[in-house]
Protein backbone atom coordinates (compact mmCIF):
# COMPACT_ATOMS: atom_id res chain seq x y z
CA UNK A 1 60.63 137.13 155.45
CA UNK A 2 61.59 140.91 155.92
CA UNK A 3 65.74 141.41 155.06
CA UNK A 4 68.23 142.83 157.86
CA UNK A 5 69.42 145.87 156.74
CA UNK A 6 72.96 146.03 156.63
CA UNK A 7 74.86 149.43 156.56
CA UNK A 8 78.88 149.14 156.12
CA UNK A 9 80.82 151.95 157.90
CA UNK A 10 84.30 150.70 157.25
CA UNK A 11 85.82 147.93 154.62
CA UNK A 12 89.41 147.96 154.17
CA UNK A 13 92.45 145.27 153.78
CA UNK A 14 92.29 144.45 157.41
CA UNK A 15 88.56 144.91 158.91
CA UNK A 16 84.78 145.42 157.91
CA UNK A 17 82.41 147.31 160.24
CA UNK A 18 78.78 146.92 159.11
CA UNK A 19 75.94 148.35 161.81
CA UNK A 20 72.56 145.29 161.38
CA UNK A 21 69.53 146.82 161.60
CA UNK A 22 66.45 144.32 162.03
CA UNK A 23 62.95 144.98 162.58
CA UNK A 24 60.67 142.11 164.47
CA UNK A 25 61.20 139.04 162.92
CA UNK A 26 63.87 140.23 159.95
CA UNK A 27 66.77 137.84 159.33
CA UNK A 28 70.45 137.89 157.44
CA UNK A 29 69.70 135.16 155.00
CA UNK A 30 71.74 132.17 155.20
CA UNK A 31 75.65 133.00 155.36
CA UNK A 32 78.92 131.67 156.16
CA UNK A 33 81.48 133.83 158.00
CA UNK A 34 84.71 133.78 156.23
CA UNK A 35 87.02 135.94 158.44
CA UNK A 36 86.81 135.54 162.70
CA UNK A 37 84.11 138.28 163.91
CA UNK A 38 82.98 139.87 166.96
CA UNK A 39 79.79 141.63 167.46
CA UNK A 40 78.69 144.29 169.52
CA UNK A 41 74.72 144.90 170.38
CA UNK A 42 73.32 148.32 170.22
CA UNK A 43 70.16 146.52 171.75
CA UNK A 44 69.27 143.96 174.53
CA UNK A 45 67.66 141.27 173.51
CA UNK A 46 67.06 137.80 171.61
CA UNK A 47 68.25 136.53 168.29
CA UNK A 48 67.25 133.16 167.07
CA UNK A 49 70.13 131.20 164.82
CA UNK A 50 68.98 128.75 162.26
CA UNK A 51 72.32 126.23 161.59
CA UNK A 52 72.04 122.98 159.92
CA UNK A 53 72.04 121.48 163.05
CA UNK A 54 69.39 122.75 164.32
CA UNK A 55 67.87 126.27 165.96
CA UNK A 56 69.51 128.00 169.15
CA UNK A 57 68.29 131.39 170.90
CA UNK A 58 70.82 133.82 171.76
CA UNK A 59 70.35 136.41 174.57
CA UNK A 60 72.35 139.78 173.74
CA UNK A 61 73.04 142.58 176.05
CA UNK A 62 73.54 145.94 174.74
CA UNK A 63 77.52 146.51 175.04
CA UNK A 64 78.61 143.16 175.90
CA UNK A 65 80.41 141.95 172.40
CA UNK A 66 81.14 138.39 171.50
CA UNK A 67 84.08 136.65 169.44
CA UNK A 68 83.12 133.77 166.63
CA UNK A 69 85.70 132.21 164.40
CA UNK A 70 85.44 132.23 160.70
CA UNK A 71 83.39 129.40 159.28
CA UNK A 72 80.47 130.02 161.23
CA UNK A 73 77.25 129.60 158.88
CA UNK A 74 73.72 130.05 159.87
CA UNK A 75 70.69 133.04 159.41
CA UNK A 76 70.21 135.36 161.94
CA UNK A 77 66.51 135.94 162.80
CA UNK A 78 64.91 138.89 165.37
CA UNK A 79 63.27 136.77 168.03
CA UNK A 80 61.96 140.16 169.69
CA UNK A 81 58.38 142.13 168.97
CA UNK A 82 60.78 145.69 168.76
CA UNK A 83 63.63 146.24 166.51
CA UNK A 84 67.25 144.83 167.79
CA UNK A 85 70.92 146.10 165.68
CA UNK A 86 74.67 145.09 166.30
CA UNK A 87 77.49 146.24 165.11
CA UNK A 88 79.61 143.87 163.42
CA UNK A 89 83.73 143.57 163.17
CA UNK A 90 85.31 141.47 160.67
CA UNK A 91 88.68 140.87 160.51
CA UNK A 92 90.17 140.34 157.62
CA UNK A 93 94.16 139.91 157.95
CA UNK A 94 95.97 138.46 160.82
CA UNK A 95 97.56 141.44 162.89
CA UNK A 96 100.81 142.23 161.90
């Protein structure tokens, strides 16, 4: 299976920003989230999520971001025929 390209645009005490590029049918590889996230997609359209319980779909609309909590682990797979990226926001310290 073809790799998600991840490209980091900010890492730093408190947050990392990495933009996910994925062409049709490239995934993350299995990973656990270890600091609450939100991601923004730069494209519509749907992901598939492998988890160990099972496979979901996920329907993303470009600008509409989404909040997980840390300890989410899964692989992220490009359920679309065109290429699909999201911006990712890690946080890494509570807020002051």
């Amino acid at each position: 299976m073809t790799a998600a390209v991840p490209t980091v645009q900010i890492d730093n005490e408190r947050v990392r920003v990495t933009e996910w590029r994925f062409v049709p049918g490239a995934a993350t590889g299995w990973h656990r989230h270890a600091h609450d996230y939100v991601v923004v997609p730069l494209t519509t359209g749907r992901l598939r999520l492998e988890a160990a319980d099972g496979t979901a779909f996920s329907e993303l609309t470009t600008g509409i971001a989404y909040f997980r909590p840390a300890g989410v682990e899964h692989d992220v797979i490009n359920a679309n025929d065109y290429p699909f990226a999201f911006v990712e926001i890690e946080f890494k310290t509570p807020r002051p």
